[in-house]
Protein backbone atom coordinates (compact mmCIF):
# COMPACT_ATOMS: atom_id res chain seq x y z
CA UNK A 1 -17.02 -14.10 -14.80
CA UNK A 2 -20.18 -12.48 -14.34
CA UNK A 3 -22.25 -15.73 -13.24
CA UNK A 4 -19.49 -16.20 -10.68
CA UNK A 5 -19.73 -12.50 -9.19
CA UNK A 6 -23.04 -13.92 -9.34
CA UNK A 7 -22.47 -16.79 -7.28
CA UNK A 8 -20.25 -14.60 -4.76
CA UNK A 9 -22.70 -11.93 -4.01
CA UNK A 10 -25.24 -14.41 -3.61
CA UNK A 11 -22.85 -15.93 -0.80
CA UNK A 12 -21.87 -12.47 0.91
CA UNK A 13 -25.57 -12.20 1.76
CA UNK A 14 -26.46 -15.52 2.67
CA UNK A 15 -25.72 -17.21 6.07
CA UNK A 16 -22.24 -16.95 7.32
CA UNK A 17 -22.08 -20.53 7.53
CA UNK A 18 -22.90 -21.22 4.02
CA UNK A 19 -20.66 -19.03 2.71
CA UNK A 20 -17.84 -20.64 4.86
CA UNK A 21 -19.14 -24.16 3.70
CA UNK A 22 -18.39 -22.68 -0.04
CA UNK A 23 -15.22 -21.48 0.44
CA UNK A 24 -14.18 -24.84 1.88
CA UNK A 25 -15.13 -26.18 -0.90
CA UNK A 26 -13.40 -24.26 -3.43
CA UNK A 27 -16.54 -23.03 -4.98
CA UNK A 28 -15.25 -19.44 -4.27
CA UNK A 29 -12.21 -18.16 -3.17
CA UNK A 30 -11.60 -16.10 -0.31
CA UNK A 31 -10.67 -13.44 -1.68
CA UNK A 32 -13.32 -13.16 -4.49
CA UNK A 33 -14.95 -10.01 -4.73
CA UNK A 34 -18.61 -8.58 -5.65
CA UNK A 35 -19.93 -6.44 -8.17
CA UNK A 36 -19.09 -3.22 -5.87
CA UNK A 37 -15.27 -4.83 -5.03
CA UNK A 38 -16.24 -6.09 -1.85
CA UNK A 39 -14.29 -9.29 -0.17
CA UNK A 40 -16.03 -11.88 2.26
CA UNK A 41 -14.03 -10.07 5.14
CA UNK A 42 -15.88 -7.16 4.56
CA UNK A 43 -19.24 -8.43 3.85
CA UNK A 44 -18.62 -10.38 7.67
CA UNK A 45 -16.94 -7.63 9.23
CA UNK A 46 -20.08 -5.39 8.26
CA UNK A 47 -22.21 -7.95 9.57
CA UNK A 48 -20.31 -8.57 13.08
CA UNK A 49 -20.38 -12.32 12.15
CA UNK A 50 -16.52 -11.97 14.05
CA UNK A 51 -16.22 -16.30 14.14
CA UNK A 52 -16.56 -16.42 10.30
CA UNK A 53 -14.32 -13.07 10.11
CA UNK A 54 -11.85 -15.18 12.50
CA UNK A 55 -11.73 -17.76 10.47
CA UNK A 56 -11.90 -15.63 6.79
CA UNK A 57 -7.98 -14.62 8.61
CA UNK A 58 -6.93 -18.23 9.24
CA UNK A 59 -7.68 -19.13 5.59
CA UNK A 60 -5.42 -15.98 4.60
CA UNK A 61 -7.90 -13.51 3.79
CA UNK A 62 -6.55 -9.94 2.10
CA UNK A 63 -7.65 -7.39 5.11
CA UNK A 64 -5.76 -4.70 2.61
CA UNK A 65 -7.76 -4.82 0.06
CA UNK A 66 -10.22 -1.72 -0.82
CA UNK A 67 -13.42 -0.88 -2.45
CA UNK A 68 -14.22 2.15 -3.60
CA UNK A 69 -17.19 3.06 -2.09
CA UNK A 70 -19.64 5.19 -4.18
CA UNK A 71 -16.58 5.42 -6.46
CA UNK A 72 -14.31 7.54 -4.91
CA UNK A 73 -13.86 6.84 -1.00
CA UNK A 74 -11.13 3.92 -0.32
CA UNK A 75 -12.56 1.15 2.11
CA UNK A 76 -10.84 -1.35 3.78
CA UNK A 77 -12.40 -4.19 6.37
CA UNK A 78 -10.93 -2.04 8.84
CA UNK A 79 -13.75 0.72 7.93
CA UNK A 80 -16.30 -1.45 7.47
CA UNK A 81 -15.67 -2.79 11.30
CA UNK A 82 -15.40 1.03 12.32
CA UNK A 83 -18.49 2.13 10.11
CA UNK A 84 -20.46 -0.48 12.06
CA UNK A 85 -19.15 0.26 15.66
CA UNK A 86 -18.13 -3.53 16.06
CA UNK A 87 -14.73 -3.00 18.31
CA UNK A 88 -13.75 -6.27 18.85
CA UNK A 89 -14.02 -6.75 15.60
CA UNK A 90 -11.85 -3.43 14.85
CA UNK A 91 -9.65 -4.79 17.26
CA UNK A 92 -9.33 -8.09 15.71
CA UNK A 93 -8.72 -6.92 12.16
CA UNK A 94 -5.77 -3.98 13.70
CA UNK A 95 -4.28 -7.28 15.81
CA UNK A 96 -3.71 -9.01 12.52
CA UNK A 97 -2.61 -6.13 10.52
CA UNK A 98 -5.45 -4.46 8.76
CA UNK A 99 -5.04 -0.82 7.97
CA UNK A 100 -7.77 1.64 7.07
CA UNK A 101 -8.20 2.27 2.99
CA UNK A 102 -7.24 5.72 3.45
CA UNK A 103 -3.86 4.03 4.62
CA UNK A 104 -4.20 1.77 1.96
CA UNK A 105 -4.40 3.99 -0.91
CA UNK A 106 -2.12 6.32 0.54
CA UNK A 107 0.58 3.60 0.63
CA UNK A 108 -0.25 2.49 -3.19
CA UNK A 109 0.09 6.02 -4.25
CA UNK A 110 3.85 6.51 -2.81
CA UNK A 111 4.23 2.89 -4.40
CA UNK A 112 3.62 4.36 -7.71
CA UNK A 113 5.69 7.01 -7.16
CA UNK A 114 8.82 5.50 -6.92
């Protein structure tokens, strides 16, 4: 599991191409995560690359998903796009249903609750 965090990591911070190329190719998934909890969509939200983020939605990415960042603050792609200042790429991820991890958590928490 480790070597394939590995593997996934290495991929968030390559090219945006190349990690496309290894999706497509099953050699990770698109909704793997990283060491920190962090999905592709984030990682290409982050770094405004809004084609592969475009097509990271087409292959059913999770925009709900959350990190904790620095352990205790709930972040979504949503942030990362806001964190960044990329608004067409906010705008994208809001158009096909992405909700901030504030949202997020506060939705999993009434979850539990019932």
């Amino acid at each position: 599991a480790i070597e394939h965090m590995k593997k996934v990591e290495q991929a968030f911070f390559g090219s945006p191409d190349d990690l496309m190329k290894k999706i497509e190719e099953g050699e990770i998934d698109v909704n793997d995560t990283d060491f920190e909890g962090r999905t592709a969509v984030m990682m290409m939200t982050a770094r405004g690359a809004e084609q592969v983020v475009r097509q990271l939605i087409d292959r059913g990415a999770d925009l709900n998903r959350i990190n904790m960042y620095q352990g205790r603050i709930p972040m979504s792609a949503l942030d990362a796009a806001r964190q960044t200042n990329r608004k067409a790429l906010e705008q994208l991820l809001l158009d096909s249903g992405a909700k901030s991890g504030r949202d997020i958590q506060a939705e999993q928490l009434a979850d539990q609750d019932k």
